[in-house]
N, C-alpha and C. Protein backbone atom coordinates (compact mmCIF):
# COMPACT_ATOMS: atom_id res chain seq x y z
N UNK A 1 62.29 67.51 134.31
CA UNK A 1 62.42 68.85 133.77
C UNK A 1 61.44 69.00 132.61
N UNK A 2 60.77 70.21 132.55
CA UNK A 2 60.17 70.19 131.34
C UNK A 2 60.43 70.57 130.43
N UNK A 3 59.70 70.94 128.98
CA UNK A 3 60.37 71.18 128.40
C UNK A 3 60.51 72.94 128.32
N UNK A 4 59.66 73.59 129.01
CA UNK A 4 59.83 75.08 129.19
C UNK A 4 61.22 75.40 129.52
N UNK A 5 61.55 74.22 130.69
CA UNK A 5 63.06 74.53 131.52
C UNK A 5 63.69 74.49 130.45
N UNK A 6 63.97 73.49 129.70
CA UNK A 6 65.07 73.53 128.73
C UNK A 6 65.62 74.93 127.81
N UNK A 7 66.66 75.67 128.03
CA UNK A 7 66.94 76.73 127.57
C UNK A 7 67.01 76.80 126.22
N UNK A 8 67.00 75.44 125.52
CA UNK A 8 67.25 75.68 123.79
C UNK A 8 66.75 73.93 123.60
N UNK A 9 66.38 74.24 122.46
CA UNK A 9 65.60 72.83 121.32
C UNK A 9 66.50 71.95 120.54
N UNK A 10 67.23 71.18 120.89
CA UNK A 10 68.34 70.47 119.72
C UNK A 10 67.18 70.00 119.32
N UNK A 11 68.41 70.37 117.91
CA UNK A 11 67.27 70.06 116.47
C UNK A 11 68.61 69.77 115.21
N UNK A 12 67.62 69.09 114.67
CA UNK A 12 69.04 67.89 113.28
C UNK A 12 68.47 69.41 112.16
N UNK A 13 67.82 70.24 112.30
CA UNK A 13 67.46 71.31 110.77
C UNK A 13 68.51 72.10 110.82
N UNK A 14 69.02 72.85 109.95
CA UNK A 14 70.44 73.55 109.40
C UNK A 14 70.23 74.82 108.79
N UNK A 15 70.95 75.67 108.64
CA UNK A 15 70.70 76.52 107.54
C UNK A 15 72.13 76.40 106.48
N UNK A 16 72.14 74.88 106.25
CA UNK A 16 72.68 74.98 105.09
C UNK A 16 72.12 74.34 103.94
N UNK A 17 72.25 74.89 102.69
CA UNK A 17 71.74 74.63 101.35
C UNK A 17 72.38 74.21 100.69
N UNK A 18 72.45 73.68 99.55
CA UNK A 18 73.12 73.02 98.09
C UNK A 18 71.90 74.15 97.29
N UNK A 19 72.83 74.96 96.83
CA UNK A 19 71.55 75.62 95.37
C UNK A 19 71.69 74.77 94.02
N UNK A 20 71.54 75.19 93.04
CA UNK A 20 71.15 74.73 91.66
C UNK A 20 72.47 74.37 90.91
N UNK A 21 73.71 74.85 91.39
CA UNK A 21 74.46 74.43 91.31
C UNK A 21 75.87 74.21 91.73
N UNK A 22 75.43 73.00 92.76
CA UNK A 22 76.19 72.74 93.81
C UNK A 22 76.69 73.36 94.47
N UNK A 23 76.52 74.33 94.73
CA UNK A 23 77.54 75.13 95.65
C UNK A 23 76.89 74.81 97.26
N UNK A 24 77.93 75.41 98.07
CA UNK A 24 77.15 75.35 99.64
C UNK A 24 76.96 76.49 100.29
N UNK A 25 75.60 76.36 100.69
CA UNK A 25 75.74 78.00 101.59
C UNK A 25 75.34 77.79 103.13
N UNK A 26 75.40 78.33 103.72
CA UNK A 26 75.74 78.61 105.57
C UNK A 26 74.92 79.84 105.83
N UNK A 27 73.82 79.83 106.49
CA UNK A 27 73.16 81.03 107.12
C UNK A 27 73.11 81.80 105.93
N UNK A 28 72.77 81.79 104.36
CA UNK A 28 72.76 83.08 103.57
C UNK A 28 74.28 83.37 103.07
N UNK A 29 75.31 82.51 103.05
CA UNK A 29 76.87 82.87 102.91
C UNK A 29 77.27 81.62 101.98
N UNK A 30 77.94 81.97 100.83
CA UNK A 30 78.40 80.61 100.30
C UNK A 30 79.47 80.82 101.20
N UNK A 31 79.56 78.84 100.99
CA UNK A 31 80.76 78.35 101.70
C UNK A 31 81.98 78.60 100.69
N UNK A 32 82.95 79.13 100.52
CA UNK A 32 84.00 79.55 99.64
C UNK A 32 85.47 78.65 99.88
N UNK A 33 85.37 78.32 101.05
CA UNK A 33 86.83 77.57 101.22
C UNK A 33 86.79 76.23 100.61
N UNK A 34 87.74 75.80 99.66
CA UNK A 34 87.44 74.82 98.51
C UNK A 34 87.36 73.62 99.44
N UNK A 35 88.36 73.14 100.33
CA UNK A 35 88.62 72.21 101.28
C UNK A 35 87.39 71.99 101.83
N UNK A 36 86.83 73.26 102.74
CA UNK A 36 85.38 73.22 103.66
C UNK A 36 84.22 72.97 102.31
N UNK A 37 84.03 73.54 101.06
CA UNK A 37 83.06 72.84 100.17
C UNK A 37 82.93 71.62 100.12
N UNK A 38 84.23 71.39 99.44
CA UNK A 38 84.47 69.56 98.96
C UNK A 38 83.97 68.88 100.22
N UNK A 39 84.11 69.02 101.75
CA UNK A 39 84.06 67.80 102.70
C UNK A 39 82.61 67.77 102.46
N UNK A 40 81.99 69.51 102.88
CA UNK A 40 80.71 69.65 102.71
C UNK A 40 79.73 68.37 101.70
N UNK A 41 80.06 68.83 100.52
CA UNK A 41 79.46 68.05 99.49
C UNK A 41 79.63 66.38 99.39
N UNK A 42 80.72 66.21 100.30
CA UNK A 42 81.20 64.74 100.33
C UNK A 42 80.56 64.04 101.19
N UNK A 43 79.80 65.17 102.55
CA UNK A 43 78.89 64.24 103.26
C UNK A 43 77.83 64.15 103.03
N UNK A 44 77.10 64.39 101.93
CA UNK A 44 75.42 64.76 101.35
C UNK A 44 75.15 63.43 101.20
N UNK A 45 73.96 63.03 102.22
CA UNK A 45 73.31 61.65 101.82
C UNK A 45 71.87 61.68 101.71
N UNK A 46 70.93 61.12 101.21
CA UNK A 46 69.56 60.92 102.20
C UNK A 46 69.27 59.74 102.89
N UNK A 47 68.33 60.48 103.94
CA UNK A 47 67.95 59.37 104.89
C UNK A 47 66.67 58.58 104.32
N UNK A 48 66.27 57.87 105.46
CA UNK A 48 65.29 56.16 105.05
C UNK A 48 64.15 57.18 104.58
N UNK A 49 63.80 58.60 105.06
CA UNK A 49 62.62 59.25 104.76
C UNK A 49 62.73 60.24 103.41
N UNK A 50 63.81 59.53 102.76
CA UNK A 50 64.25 60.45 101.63
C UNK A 50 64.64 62.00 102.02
N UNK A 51 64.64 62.82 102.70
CA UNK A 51 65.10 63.93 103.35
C UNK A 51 66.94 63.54 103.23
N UNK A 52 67.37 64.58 102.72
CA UNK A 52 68.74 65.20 102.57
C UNK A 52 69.53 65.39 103.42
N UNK A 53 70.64 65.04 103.73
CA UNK A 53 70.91 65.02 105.52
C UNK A 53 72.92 64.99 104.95
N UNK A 54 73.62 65.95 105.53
CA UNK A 54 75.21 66.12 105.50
C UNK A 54 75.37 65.32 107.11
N UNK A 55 76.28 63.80 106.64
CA UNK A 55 76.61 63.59 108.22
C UNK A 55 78.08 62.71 107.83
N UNK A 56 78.35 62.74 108.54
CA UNK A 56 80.04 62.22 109.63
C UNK A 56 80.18 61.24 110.17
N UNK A 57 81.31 60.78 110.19
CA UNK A 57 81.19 59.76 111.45
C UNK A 57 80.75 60.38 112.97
N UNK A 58 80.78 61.62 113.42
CA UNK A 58 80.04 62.01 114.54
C UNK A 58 78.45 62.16 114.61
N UNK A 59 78.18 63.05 113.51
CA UNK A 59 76.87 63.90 113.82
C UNK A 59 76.79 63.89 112.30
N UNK A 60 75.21 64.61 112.22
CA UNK A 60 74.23 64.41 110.91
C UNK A 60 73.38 65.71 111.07
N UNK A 61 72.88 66.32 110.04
CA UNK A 61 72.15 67.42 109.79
C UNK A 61 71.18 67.52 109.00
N UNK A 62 69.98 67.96 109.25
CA UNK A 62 69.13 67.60 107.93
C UNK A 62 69.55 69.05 106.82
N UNK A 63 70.06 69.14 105.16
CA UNK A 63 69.96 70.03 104.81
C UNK A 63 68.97 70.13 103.44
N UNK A 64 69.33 71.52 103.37
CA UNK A 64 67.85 71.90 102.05
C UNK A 64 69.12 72.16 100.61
N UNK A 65 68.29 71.02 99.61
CA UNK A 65 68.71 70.68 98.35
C UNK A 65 67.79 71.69 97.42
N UNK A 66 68.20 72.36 96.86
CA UNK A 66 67.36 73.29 95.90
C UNK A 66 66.81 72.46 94.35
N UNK A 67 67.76 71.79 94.56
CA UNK A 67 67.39 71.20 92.90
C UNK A 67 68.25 69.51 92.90
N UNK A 68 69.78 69.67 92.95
CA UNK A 68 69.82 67.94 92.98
C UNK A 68 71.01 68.59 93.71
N UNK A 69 71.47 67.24 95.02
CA UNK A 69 72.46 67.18 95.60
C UNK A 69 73.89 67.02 95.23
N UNK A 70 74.16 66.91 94.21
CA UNK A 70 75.68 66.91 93.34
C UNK A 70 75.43 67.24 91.88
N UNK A 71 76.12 67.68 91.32
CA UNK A 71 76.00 68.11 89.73
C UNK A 71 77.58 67.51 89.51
N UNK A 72 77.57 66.97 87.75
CA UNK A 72 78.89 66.47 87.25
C UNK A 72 78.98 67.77 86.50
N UNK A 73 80.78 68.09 87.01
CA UNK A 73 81.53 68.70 86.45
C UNK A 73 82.15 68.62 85.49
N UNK A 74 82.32 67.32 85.02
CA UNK A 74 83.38 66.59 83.34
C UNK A 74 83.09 65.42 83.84
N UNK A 75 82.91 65.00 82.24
CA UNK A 75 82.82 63.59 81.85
C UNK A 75 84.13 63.04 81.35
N UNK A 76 84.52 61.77 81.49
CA UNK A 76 85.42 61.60 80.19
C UNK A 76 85.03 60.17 79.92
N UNK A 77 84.85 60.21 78.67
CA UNK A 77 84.56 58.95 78.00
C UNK A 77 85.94 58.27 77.33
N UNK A 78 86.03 57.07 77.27
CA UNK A 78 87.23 56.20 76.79
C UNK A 78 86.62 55.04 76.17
N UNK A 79 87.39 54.64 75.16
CA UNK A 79 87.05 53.64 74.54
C UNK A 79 88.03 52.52 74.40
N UNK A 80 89.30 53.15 74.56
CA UNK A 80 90.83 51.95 74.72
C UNK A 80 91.41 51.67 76.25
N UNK A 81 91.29 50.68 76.87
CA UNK A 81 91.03 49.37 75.96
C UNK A 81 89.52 48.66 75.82
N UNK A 82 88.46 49.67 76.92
CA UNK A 82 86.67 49.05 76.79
C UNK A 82 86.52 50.75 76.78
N UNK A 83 85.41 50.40 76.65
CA UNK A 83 84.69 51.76 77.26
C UNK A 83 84.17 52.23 78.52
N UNK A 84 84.64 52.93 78.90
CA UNK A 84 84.42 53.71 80.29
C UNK A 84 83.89 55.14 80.38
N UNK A 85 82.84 55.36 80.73
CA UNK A 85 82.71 56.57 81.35
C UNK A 85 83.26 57.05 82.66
N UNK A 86 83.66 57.83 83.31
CA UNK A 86 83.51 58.15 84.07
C UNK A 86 83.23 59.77 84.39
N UNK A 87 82.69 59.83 86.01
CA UNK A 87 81.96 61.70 85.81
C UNK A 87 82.90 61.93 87.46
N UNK A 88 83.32 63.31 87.29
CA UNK A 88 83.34 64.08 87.95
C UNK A 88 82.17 64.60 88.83
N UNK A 89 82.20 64.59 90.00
CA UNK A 89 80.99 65.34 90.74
C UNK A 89 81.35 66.49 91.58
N UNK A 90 80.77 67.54 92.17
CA UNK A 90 80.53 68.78 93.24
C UNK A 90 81.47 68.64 94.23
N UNK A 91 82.00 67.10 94.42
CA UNK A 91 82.32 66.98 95.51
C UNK A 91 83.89 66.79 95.35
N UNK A 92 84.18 66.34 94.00
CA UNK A 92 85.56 66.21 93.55
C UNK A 92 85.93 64.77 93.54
N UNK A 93 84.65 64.05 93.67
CA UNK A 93 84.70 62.46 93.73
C UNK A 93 84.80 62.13 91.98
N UNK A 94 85.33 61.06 91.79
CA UNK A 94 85.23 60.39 90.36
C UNK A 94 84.64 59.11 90.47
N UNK A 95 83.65 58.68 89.45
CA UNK A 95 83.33 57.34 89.54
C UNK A 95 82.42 57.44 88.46
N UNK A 96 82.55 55.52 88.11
CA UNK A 96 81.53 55.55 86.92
C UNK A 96 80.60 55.61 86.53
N UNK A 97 79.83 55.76 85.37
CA UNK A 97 78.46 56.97 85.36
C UNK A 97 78.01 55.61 85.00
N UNK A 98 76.65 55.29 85.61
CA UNK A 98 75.82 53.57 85.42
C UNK A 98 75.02 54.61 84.55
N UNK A 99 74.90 54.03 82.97
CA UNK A 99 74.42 54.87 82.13
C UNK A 99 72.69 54.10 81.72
N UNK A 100 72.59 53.41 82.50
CA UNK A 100 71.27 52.62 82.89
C UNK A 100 70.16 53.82 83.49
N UNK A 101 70.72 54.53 84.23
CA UNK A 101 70.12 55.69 85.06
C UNK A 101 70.45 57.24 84.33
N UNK A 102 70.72 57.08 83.19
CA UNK A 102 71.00 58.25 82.56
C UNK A 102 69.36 58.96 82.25
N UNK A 103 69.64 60.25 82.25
CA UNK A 103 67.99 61.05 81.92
C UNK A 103 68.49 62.02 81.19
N UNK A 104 67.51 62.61 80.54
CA UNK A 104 67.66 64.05 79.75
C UNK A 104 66.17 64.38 79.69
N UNK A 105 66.48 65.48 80.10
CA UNK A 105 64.87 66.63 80.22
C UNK A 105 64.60 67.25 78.67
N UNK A 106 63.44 67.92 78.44
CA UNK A 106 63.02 68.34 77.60
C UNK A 106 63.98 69.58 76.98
N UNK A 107 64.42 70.56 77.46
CA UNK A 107 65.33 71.38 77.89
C UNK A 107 66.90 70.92 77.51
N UNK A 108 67.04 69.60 77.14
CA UNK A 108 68.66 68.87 77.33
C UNK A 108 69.46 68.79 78.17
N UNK A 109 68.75 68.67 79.41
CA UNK A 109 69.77 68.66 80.45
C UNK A 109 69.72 67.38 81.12
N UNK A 110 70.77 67.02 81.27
CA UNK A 110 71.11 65.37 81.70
C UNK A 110 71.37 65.27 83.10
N UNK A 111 70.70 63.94 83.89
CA UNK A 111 70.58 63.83 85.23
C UNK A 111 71.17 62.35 85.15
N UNK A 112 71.79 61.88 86.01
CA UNK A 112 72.40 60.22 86.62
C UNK A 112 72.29 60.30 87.92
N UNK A 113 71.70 59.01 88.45
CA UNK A 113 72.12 58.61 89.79
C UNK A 113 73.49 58.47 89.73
N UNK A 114 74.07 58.85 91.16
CA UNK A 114 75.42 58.61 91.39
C UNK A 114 75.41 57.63 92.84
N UNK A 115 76.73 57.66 93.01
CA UNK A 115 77.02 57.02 94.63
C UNK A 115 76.24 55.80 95.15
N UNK A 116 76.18 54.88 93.79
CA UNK A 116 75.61 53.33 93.84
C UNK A 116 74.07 53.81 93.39
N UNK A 117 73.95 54.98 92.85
CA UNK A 117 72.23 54.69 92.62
C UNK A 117 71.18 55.71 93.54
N UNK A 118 72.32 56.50 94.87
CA UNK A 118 71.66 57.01 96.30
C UNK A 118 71.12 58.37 95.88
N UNK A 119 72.15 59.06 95.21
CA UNK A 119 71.91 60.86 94.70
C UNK A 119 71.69 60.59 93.42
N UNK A 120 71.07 62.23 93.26
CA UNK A 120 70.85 61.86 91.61
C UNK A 120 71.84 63.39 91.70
N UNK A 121 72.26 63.35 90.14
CA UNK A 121 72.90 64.85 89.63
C UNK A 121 72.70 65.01 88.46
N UNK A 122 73.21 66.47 88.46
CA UNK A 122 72.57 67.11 87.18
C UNK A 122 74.05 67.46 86.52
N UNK A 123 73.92 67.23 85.30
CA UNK A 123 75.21 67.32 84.57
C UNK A 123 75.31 68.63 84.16
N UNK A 124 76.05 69.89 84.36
CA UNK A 124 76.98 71.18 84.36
C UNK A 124 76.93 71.06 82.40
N UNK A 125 76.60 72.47 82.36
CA UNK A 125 76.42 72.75 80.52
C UNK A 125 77.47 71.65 80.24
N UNK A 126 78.95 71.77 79.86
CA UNK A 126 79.68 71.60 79.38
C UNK A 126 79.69 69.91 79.39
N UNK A 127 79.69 69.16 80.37
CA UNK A 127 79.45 68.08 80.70
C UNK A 127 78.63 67.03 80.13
N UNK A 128 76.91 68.08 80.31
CA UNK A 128 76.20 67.71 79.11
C UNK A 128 75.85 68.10 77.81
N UNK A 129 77.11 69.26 77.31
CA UNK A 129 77.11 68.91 75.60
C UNK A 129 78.48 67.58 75.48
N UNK A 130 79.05 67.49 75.95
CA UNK A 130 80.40 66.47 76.17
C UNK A 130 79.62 65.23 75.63
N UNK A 131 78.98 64.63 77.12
CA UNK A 131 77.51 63.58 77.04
C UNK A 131 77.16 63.50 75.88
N UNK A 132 76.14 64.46 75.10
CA UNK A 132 75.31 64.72 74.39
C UNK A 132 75.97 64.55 72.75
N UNK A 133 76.86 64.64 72.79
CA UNK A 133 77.84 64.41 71.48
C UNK A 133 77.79 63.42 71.35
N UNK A 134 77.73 62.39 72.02
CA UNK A 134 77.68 60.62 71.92
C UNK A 134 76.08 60.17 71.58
N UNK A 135 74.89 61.21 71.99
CA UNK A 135 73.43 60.57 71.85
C UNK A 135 73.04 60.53 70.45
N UNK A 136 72.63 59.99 69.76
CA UNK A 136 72.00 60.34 68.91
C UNK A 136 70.61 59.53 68.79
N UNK A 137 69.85 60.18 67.62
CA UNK A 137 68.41 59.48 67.43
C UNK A 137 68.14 58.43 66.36
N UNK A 138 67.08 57.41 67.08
CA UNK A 138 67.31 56.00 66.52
C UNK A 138 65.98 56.51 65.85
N UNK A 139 65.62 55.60 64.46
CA UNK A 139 64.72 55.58 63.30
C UNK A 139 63.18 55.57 64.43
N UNK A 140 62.85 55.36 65.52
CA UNK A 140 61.73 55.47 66.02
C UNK A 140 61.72 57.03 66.75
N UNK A 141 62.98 57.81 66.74
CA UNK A 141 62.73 58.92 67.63
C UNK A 141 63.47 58.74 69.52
N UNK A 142 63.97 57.58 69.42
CA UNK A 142 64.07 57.53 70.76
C UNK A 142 65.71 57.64 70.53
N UNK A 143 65.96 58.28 72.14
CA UNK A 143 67.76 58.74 71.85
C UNK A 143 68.51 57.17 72.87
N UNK A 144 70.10 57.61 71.65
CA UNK A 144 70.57 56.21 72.22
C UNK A 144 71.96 56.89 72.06
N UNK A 145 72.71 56.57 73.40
CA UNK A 145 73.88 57.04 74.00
C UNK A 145 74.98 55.89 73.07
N UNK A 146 75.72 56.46 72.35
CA UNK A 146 76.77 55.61 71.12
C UNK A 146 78.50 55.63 71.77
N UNK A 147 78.89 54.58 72.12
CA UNK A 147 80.13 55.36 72.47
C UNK A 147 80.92 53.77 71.85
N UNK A 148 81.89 54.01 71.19
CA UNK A 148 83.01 52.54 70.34
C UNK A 148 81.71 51.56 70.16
N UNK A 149 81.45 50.58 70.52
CA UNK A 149 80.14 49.64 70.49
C UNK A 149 79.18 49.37 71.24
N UNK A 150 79.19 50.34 72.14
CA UNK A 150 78.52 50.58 73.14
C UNK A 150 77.03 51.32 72.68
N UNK A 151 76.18 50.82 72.70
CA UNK A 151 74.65 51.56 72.65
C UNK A 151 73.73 51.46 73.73
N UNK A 152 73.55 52.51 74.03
CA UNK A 152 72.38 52.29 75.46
C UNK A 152 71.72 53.19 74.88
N UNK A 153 70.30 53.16 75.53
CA UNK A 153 68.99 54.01 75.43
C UNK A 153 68.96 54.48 76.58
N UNK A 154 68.57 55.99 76.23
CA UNK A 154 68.59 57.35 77.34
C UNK A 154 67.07 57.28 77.44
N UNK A 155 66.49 57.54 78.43
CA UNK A 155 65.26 57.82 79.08
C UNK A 155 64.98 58.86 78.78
N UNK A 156 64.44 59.91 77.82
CA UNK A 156 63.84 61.16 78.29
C UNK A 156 62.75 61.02 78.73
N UNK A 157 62.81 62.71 79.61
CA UNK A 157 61.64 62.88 80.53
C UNK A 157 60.32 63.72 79.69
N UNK A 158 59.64 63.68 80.01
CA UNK A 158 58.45 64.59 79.53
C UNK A 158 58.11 65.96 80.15
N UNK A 159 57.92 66.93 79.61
CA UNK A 159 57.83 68.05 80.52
C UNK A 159 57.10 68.21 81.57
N UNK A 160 56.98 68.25 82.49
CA UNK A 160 56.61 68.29 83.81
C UNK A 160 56.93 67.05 84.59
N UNK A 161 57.32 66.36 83.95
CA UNK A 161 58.07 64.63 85.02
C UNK A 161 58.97 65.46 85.86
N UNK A 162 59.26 64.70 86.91
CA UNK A 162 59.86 65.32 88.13
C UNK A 162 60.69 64.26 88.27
N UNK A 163 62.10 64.77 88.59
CA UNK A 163 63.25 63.39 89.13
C UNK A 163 63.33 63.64 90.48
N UNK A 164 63.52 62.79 90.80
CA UNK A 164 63.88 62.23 92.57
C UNK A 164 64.89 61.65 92.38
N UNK A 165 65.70 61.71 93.47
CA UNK A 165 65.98 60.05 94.18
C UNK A 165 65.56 58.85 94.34
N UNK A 166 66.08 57.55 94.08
CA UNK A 166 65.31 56.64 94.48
C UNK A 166 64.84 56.57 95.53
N UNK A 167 64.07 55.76 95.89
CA UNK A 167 64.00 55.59 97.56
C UNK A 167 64.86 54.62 97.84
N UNK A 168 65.18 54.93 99.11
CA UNK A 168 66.31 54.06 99.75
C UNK A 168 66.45 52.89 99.72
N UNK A 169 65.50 52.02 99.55
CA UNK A 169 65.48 50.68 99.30
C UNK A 169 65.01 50.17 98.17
N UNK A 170 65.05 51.12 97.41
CA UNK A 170 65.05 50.38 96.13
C UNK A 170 66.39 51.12 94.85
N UNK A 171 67.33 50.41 94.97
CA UNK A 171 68.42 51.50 94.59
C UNK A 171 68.33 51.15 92.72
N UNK A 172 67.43 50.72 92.43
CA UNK A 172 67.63 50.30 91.02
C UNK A 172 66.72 51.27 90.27
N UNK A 173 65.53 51.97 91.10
CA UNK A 173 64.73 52.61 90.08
C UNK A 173 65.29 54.01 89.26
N UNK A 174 64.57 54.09 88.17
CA UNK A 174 65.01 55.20 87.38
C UNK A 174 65.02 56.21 87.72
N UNK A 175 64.10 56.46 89.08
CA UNK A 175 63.76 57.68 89.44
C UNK A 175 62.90 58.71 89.02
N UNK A 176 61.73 58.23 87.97
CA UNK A 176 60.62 58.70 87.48
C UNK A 176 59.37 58.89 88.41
N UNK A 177 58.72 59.76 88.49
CA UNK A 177 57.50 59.53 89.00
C UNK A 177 56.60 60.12 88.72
């Protein structure tokens, strides 16, 4: 058969989006049903070609990310009995923020890999003044995330640096390029 015969083209492309902040949309329609969001956002992965892809244990889709595939909704930081961060994400997942991969743009807006290192997200105003209450600046100018005895150094970006994702096989990079 050729491929003229074939009455239609299966194809993995979608018309669904993640915009700027997290939300999901369908053909031009946000997705509104909280249940149908959350699964939505819960299957967002990328593939080996870095391309954005919602899949299942059945089937997989390639979709279009406008800006980053999950954004944190609340932080909460703890200090009794260690210190713990942990972040809220788009998807309604909780887990801890590896503050190794923490960023802040010129602008103040804070980005972490999440989900072992795979997505990156962008931290929601509130989230990152929350964050941002803990940074402060060390005698050279460079910012350092303070929380009980905890000090780490935040990466800022430079204006026009661009964040990515890591690539897939390398789940440790900062995600600079």
């Amino acid at each position: 058969m050729s491929d003229e015969a074939v009455p239609f083209k299966l194809s993995r492309e979608s018309r669904i989006r993640v915009d700027r902040d997290g939300h999901i949309w369908h053909e031009g329609e946000r997705v509104l049903h909280p249940g149908l969001a959350r699964t939505l956002a819960h299957w967002i992965d990328i593939d080996e070609q870095g391309r954005y892809v919602m899949r299942n244990a059945l089937d997989w889709c390639y979709v279009t990310v406008d800006h980053t595939p999950l954004v944190v909704r609340a932080v909460r930081l703890e200090t009794d009995p260690a210190v713990r961060i942990e972040v809220e994400l788009s998807d309604d997942s909780t887990e801890p923020l590896d503050l190794s991969t923490v960023q802040v743009d010129p602008d103040g807006v804070v980005y972490a890999h999440v989900r072992g290192g795979k997505l990156l997200a962008r931290f929601d105003r509130q989230p990152s003044f929350k964050f941002l209450e803990q940074v402060d600046t060390d005698d050279w100018g460079l910012m350092t995330f303070v929380l009980g005895t905890t000090t780490v150094r935040i990466a800022p970006l430079d204006r026009g640096e661009t964040l990515v994702p890591p690539p897939p096989h390398e789940r440790s990079v900062t995600g600079l390029t």
